[in-house]
Every structure is written in C-alpha cells, then in structure tokens.
PDB file of N, CA and C in Angstrom:
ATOM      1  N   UNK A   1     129.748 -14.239  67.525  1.00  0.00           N
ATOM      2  CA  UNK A   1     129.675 -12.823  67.423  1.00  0.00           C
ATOM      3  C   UNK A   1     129.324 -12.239  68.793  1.00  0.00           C
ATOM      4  N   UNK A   2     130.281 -11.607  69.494  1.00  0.00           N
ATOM      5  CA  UNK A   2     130.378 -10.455  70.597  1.00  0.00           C
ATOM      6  C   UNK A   2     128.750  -9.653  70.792  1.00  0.00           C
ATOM      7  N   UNK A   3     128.141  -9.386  71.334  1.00  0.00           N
ATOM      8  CA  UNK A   3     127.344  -8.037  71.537  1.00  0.00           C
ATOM      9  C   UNK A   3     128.160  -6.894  72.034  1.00  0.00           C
ATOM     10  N   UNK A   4     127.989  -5.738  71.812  1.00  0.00           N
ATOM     11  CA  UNK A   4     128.494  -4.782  72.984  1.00  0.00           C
ATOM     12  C   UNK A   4     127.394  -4.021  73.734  1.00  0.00           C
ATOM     13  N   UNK A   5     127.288  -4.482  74.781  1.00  0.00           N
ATOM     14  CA  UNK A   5     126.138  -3.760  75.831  1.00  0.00           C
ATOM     15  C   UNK A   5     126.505  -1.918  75.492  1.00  0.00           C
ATOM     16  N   UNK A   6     125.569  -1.292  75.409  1.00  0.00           N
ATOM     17  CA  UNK A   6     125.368  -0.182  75.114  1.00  0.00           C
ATOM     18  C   UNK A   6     125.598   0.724  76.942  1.00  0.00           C
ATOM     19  N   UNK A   7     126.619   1.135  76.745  1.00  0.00           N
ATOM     20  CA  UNK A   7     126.315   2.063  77.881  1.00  0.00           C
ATOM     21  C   UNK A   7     125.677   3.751  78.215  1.00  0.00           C
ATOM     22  N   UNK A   8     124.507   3.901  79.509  1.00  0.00           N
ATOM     23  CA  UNK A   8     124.387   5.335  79.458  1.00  0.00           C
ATOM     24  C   UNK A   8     125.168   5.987  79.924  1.00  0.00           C
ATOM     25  N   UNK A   9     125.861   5.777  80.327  1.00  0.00           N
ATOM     26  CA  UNK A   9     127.214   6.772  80.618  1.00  0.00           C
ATOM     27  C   UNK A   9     128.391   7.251  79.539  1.00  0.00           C
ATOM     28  N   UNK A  10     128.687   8.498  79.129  1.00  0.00           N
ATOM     29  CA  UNK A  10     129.939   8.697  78.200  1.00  0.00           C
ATOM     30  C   UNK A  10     130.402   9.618  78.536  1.00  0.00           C
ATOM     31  N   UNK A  11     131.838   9.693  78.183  1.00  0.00           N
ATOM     32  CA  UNK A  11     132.590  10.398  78.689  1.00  0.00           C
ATOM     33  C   UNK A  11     133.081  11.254  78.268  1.00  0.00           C
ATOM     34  N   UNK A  12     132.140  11.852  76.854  1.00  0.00           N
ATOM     35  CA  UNK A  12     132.097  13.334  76.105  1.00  0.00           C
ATOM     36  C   UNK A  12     131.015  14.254  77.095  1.00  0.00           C
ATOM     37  N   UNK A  13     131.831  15.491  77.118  1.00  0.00           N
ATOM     38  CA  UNK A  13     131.366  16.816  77.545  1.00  0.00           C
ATOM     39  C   UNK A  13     130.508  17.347  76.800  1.00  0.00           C
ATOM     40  N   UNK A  14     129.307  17.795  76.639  1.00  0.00           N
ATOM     41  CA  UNK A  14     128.504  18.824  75.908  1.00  0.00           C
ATOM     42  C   UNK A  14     128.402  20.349  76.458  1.00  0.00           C
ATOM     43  N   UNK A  15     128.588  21.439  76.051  1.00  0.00           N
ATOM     44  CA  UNK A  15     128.116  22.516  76.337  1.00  0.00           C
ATOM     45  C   UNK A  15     127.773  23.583  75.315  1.00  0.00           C
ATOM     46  N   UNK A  16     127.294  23.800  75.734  1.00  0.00           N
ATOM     47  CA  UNK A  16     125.992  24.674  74.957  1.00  0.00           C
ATOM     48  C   UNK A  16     126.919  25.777  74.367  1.00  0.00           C
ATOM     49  N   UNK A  17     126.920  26.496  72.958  1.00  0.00           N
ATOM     50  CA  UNK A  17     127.733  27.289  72.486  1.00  0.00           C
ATOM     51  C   UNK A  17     127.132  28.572  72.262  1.00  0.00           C
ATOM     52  N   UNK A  18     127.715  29.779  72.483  1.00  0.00           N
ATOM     53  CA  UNK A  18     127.601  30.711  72.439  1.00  0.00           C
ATOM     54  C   UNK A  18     126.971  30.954  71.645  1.00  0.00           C
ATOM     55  N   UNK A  19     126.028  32.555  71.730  1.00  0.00           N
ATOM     56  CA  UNK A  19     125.255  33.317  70.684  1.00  0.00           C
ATOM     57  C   UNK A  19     125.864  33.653  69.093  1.00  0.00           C
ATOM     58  N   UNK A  20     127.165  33.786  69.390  1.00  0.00           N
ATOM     59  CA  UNK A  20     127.873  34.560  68.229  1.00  0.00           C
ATOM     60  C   UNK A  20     128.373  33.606  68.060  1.00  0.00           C
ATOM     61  N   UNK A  21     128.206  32.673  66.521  1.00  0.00           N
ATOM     62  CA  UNK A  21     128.413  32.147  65.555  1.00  0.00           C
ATOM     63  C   UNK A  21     129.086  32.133  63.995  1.00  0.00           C
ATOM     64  N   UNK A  22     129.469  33.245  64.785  1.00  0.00           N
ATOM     65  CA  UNK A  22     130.870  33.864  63.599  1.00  0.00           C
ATOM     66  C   UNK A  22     130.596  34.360  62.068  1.00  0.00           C
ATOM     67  N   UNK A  23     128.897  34.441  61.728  1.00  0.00           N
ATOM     68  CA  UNK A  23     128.268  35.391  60.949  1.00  0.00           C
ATOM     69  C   UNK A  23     128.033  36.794  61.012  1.00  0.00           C
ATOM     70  N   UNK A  24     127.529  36.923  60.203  1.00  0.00           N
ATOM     71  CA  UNK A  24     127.097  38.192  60.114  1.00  0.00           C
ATOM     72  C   UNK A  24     126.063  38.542  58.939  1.00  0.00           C
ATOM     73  N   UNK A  25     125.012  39.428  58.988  1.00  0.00           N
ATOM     74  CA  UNK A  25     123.605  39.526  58.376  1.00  0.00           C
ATOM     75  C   UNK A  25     124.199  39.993  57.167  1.00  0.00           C
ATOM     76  N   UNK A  26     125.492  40.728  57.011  1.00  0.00           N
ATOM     77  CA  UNK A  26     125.552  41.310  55.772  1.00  0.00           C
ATOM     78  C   UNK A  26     126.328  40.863  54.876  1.00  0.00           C
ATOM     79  N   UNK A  27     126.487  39.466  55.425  1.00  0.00           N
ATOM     80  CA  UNK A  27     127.715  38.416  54.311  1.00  0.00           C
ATOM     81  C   UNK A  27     126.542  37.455  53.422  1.00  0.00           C
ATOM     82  N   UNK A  28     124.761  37.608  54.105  1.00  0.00           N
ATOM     83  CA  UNK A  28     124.188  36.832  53.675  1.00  0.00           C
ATOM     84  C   UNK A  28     123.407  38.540  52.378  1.00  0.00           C
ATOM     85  N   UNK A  29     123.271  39.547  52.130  1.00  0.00           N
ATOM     86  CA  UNK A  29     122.496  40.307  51.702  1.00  0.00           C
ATOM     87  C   UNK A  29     123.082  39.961  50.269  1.00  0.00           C
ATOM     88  N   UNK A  30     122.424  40.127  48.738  1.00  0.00           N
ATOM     89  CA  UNK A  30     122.624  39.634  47.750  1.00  0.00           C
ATOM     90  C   UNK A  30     123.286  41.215  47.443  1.00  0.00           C
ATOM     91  N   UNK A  31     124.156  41.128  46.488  1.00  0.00           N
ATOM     92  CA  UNK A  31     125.317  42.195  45.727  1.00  0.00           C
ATOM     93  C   UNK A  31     124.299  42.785  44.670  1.00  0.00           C
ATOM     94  N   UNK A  32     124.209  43.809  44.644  1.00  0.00           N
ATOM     95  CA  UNK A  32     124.148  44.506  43.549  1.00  0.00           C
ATOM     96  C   UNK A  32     123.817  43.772  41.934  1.00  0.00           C
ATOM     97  N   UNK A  33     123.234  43.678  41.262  1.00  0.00           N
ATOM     98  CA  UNK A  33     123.565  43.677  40.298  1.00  0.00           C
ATOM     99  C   UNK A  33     124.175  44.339  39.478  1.00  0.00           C
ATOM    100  N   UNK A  34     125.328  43.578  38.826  1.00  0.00           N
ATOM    101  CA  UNK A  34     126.493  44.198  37.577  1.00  0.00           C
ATOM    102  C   UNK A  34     126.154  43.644  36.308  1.00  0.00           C
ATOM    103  N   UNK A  35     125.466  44.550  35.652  1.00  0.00           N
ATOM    104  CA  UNK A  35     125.726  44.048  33.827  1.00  0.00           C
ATOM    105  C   UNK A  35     126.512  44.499  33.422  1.00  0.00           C
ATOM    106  N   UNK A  36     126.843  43.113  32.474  1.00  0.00           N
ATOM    107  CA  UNK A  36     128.145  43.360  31.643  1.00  0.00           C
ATOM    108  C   UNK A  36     127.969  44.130  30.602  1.00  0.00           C
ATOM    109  N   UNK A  37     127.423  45.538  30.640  1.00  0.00           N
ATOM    110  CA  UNK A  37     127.412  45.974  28.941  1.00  0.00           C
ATOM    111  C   UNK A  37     127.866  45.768  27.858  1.00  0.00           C
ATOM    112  N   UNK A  38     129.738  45.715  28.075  1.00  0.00           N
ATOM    113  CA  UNK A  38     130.509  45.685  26.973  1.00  0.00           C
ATOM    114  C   UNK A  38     130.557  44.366  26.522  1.00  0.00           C
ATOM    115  N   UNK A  39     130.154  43.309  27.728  1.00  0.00           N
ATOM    116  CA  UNK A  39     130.384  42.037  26.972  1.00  0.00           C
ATOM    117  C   UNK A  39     129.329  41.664  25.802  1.00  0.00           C
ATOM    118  N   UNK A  40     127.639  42.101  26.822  1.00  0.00           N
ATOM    119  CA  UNK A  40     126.826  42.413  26.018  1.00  0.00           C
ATOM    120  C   UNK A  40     126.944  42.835  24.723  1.00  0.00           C
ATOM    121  N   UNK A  41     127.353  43.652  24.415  1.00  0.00           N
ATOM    122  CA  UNK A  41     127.095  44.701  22.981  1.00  0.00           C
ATOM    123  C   UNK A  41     128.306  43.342  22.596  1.00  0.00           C
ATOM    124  N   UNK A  42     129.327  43.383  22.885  1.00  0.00           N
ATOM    125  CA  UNK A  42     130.342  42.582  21.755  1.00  0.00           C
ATOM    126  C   UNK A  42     129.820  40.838  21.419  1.00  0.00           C
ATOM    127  N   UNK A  43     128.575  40.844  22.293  1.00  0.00           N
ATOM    128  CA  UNK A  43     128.000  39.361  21.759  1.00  0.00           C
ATOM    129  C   UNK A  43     127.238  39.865  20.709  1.00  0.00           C
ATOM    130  N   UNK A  44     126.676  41.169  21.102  1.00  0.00           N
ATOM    131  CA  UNK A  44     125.667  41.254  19.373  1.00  0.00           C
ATOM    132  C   UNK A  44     125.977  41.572  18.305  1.00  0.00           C
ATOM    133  N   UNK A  45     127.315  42.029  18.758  1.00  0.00           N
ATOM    134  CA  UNK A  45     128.443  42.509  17.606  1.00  0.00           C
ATOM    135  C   UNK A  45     128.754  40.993  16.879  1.00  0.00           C
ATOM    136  N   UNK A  46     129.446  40.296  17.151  1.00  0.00           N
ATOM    137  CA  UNK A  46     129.457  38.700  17.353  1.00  0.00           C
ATOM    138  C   UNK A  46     128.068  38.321  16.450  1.00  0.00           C
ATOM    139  N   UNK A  47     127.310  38.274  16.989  1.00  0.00           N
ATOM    140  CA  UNK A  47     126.152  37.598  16.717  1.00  0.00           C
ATOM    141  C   UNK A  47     125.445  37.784  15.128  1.00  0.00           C
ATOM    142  N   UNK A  48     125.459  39.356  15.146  1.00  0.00           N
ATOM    143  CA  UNK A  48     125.190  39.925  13.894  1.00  0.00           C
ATOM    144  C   UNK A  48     126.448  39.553  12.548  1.00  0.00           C
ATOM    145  N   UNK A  49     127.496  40.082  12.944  1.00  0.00           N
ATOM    146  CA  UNK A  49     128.793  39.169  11.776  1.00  0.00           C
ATOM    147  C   UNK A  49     128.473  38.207  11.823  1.00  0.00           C
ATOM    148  N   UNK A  50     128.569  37.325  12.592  1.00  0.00           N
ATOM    149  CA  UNK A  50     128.075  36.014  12.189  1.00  0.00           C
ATOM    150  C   UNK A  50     126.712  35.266  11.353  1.00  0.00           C
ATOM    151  N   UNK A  51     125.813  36.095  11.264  1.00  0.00           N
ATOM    152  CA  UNK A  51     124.713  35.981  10.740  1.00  0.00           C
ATOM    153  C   UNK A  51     125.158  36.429   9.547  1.00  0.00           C
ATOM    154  N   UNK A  52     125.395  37.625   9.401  1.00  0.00           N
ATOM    155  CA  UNK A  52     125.767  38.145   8.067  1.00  0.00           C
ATOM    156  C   UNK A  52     126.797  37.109   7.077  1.00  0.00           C
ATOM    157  N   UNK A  53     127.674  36.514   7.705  1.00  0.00           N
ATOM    158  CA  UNK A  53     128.509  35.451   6.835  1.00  0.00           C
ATOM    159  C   UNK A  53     127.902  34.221   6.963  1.00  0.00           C
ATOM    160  N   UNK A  54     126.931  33.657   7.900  1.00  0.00           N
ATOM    161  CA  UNK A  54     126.334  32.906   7.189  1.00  0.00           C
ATOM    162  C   UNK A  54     125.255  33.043   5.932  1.00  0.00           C
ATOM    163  N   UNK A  55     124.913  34.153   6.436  1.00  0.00           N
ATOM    164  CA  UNK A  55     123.753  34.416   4.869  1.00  0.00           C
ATOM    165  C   UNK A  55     124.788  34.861   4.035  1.00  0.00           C
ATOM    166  N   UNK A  56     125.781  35.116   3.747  1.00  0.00           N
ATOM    167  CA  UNK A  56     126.778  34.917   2.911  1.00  0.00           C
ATOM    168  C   UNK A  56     126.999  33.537   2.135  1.00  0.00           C
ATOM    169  N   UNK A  57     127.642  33.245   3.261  1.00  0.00           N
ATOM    170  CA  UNK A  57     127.821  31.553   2.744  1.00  0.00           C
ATOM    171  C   UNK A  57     126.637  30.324   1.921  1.00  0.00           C
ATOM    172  N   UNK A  58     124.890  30.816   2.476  1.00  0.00           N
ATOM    173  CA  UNK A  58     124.181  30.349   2.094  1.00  0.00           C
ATOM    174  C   UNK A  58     123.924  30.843   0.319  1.00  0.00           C
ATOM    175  N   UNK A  59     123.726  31.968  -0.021  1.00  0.00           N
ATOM    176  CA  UNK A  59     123.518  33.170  -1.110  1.00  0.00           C
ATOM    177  C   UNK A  59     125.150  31.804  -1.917  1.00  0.00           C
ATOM    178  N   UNK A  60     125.864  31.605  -1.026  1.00  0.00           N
ATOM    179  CA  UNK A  60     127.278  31.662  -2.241  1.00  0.00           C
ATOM    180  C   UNK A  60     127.267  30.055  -2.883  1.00  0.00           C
ATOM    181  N   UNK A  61     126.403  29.053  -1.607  1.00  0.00           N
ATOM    182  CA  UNK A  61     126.125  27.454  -1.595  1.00  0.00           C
ATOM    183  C   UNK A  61     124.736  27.740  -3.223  1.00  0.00           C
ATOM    184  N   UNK A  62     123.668  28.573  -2.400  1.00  0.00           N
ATOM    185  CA  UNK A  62     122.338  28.706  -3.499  1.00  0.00           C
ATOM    186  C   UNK A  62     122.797  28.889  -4.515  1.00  0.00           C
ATOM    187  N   UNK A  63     123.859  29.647  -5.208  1.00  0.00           N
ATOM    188  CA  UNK A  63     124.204  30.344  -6.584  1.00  0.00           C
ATOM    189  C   UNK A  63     123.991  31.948  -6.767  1.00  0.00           C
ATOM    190  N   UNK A  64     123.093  32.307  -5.720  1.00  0.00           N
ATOM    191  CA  UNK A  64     122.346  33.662  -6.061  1.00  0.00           C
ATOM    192  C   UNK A  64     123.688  34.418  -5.763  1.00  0.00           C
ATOM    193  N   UNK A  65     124.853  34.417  -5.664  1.00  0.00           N
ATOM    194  CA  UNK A  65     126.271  34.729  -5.755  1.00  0.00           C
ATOM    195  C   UNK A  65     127.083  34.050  -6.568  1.00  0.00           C
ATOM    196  N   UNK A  66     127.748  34.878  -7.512  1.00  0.00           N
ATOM    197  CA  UNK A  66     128.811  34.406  -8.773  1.00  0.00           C
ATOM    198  C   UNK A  66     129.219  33.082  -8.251  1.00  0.00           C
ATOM    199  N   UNK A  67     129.133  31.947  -9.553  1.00  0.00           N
ATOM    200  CA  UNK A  67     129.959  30.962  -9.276  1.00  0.00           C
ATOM    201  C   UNK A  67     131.653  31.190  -9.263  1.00  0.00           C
ATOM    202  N   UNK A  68     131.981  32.737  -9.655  1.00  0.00           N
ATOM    203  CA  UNK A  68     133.381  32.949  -9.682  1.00  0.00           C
ATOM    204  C   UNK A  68     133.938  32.527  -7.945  1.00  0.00           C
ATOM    205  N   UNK A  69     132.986  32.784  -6.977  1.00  0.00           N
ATOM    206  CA  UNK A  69     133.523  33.302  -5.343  1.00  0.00           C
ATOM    207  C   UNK A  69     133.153  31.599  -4.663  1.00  0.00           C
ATOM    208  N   UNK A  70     133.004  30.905  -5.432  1.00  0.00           N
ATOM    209  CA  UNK A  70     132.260  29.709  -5.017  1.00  0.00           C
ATOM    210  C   UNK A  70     133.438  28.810  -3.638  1.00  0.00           C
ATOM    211  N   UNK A  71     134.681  29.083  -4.199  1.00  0.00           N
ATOM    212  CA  UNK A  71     135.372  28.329  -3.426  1.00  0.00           C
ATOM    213  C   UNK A  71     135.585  29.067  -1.639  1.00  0.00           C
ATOM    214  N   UNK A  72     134.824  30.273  -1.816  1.00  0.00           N
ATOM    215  CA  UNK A  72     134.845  30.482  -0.431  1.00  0.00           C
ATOM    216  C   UNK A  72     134.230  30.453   0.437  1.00  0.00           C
ATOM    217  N   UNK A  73     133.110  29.345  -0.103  1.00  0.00           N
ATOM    218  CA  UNK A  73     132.149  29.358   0.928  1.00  0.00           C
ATOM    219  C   UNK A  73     132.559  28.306   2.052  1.00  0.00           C
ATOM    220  N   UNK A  74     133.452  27.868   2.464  1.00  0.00           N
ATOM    221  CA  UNK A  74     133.904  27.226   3.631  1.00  0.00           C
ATOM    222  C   UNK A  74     134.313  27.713   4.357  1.00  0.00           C
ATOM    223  N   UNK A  75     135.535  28.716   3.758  1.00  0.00           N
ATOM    224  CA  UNK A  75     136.236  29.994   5.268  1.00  0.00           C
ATOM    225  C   UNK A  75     135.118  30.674   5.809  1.00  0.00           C
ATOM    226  N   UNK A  76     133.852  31.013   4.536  1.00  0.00           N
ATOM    227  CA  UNK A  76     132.956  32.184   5.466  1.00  0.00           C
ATOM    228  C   UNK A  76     131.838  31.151   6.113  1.00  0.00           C
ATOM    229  N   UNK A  77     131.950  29.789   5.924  1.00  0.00           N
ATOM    230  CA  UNK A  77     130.781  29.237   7.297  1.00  0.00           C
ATOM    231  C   UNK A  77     131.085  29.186   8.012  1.00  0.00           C
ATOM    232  N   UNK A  78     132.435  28.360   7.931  1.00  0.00           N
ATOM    233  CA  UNK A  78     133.184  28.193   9.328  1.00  0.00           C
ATOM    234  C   UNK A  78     133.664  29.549  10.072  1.00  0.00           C
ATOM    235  N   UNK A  79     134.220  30.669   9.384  1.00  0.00           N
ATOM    236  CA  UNK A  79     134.004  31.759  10.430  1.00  0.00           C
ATOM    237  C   UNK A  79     132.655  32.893  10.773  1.00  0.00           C
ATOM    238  N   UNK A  80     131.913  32.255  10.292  1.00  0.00           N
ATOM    239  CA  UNK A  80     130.476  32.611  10.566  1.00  0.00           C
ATOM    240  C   UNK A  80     129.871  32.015  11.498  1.00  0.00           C
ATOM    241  N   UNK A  81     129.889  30.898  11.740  1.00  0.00           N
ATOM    242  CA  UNK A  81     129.680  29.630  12.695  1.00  0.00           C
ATOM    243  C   UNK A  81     130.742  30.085  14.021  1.00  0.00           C
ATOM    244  N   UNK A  82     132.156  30.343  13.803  1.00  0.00           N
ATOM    245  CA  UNK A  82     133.020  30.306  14.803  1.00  0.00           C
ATOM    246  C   UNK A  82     132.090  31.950  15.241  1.00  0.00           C
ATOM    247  N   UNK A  83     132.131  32.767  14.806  1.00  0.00           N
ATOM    248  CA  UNK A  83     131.271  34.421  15.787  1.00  0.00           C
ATOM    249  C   UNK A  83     129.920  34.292  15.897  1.00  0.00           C
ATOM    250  N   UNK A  84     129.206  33.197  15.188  1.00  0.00           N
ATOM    251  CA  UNK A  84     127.509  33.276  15.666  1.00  0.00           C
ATOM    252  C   UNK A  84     127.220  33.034  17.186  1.00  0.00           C
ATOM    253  N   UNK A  85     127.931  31.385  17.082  1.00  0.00           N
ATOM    254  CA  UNK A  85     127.726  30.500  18.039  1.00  0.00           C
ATOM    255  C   UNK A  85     128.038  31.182  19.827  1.00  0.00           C
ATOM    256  N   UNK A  86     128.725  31.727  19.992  1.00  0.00           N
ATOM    257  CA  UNK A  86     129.284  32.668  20.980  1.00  0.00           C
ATOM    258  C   UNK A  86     128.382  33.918  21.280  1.00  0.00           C
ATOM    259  N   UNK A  87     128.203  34.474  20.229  1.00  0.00           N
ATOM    260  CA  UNK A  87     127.033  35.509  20.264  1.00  0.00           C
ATOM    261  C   UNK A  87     125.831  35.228  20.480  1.00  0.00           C
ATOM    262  N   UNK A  88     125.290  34.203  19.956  1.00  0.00           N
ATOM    263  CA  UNK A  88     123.959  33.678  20.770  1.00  0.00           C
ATOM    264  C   UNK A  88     123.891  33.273  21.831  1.00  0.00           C
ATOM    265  N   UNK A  89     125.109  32.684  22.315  1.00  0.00           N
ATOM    266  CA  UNK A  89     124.943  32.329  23.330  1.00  0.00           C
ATOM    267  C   UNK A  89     125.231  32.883  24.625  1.00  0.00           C
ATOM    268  N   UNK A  90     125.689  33.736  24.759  1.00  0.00           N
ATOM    269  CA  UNK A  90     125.711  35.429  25.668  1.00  0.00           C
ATOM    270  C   UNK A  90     124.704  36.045  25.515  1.00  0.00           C
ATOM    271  N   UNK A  91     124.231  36.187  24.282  1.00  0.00           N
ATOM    272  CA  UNK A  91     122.742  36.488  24.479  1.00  0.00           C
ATOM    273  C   UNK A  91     121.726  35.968  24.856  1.00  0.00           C
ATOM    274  N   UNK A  92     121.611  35.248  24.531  1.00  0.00           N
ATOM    275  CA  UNK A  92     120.912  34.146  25.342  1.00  0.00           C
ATOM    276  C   UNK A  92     120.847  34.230  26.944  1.00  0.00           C
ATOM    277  N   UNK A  93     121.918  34.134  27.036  1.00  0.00           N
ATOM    278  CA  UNK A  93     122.229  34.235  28.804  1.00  0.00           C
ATOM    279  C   UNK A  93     121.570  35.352  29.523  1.00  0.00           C
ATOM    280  N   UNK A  94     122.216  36.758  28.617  1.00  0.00           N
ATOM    281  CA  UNK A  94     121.481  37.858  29.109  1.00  0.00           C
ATOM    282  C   UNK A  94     120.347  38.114  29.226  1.00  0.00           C
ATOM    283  N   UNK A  95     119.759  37.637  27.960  1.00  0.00           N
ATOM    284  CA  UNK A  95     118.576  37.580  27.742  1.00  0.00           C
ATOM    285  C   UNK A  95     117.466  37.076  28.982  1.00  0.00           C
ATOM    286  N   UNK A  96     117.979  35.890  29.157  1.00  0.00           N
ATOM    287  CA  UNK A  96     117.359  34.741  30.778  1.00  0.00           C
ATOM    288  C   UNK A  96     117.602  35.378  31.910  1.00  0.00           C
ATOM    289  N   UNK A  97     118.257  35.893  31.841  1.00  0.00           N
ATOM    290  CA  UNK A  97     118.702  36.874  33.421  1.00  0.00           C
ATOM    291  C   UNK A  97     118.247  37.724  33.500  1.00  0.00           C
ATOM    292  N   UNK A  98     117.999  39.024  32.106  1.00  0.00           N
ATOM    293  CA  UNK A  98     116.839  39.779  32.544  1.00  0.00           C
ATOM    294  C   UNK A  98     115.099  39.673  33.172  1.00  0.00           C
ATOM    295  N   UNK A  99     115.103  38.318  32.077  1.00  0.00           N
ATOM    296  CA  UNK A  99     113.960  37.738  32.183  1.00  0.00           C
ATOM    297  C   UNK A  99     113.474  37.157  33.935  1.00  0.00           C
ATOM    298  N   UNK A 100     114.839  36.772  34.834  1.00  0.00           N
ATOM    299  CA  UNK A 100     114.918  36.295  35.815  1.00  0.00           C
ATOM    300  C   UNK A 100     114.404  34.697  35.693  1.00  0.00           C
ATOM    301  N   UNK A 101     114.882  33.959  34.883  1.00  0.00           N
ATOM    302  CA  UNK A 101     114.767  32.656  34.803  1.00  0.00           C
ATOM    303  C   UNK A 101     115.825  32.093  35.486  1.00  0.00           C
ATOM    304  N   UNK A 102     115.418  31.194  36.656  1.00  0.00           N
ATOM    305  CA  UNK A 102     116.014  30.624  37.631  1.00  0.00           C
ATOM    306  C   UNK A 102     117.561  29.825  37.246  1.00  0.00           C
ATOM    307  N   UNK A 103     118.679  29.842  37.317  1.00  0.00           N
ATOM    308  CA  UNK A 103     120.068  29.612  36.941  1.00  0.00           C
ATOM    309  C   UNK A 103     120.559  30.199  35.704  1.00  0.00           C
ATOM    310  N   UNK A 104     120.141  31.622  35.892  1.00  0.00           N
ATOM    311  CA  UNK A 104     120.994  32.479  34.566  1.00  0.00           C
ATOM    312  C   UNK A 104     121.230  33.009  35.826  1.00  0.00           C
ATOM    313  N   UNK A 105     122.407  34.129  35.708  1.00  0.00           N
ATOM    314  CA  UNK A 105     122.705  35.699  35.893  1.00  0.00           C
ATOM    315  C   UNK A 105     123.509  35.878  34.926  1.00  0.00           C
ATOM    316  N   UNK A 106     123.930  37.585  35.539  1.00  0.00           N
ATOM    317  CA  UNK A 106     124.474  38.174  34.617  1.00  0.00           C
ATOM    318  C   UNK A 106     126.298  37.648  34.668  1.00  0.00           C
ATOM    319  N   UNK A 107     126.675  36.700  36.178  1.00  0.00           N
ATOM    320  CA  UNK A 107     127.679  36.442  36.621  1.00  0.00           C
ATOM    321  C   UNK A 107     128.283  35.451  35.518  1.00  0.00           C
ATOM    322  N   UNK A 108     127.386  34.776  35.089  1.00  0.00           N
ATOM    323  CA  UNK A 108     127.882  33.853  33.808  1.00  0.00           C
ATOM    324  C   UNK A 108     128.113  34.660  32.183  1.00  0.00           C
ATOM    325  N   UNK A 109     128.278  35.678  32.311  1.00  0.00           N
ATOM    326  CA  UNK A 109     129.042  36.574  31.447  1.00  0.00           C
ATOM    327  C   UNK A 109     130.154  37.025  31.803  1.00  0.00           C
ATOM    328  N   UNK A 110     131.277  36.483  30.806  1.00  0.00           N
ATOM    329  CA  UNK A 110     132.720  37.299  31.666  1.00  0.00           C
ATOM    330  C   UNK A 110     132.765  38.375  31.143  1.00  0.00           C
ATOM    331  N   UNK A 111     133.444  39.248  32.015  1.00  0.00           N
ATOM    332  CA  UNK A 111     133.139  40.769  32.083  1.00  0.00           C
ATOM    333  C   UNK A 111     134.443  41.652  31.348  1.00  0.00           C
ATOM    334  N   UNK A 112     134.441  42.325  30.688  1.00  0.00           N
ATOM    335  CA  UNK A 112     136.159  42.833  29.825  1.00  0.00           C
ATOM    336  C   UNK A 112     136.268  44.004  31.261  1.00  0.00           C
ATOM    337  N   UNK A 113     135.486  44.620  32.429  1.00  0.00           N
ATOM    338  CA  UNK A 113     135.417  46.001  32.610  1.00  0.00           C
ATOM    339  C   UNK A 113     136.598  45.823  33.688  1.00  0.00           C
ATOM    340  N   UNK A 114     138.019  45.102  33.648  1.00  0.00           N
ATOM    341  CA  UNK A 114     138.470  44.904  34.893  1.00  0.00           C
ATOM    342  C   UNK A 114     139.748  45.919  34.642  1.00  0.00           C
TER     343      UNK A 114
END
C-alpha cells in the first residue's frame, strides 16, 4: 500500500466573496396570516352531519328507532363516518393553529377562496 505525501502547496484559488449574497431581508419576513374561513365553517358543517348520522345510526343499532328503518343503518354509518372524519380533522387543525401549537398552521387547510 502506496502513502501519498500530503502536499502544502495547491493549486486552487480562494477569494473572498462579496457582501451581496443574493438575499434579501424581505424574502426571510413571515406572510401574513390567511384563514381559511370557508374551509373552516364547511369542516363544521361536515363535522356536525356527521355526528348527527352517527347518532342516527346508533338510536337505529339501540332500537330506540323503529325496527321498520333497521336496514339502514349501514348507509347512515358509513356516510356519517365518511363527513365526520374530515370534519374533525380540519378542525382539529384549526383548532392547533390558533392555539399556536408548533407544526399546525392554517397552510395545512386547503383553501376553496381561489
């Protein structure tokens, strides 16, 4: 096995680079905050139907609803389940972002206002 003697001499140039670094102070300043209102309200819109057909669906599983309607308690969990789940969870989000809990914003709400 070879050594290679280390030399102090090389034959790269260094020079020192200019002040202006191709920033600027106002690409670093944080934006505004944008809430999504409308997405907002249509998660609680969401959220609330969905609650409502699951306490549907539960009332129709318990009996405390006619055994005549009995066979529908699957369309209304499963689409109770399909608008809860979405609605809590936008709320949720919003919820943490007002709160300012570290990896929410409001940016993780998509926005209808375009």
């Amino acid at each position: 096995m070879s050594r290679r003697m280390a030399s102090t001499e090389t034959s790269v140039k260094y020079e020192r680079m200019g002040i202006d670094d191709g920033y600027i102070d106002k690409q670093f300043r944080k934006r505004p905050v944008k809430i999504p209102w409308k997405s907002i309200v249509m998660a609680v819109v969401l959220c609330i139907f969905g609650s409502a057909l699951l306490t549907v669906g539960a009332l129709l599983v318990s009996g405390k609803i006619d055994a005549n309607y009995h066979d529908r308690f699957w369309p209304v969990m499963v689409l109770g389940v399909i608008l809860f789940l979405p609605g809590f969870y936008h709320i949720r989000i919003a919820l943490y972002a007002y709160k300012g809990y570290e990896g929410f914003s409001y940016d993780d709400i998509p926005d209808y206002d375009d």
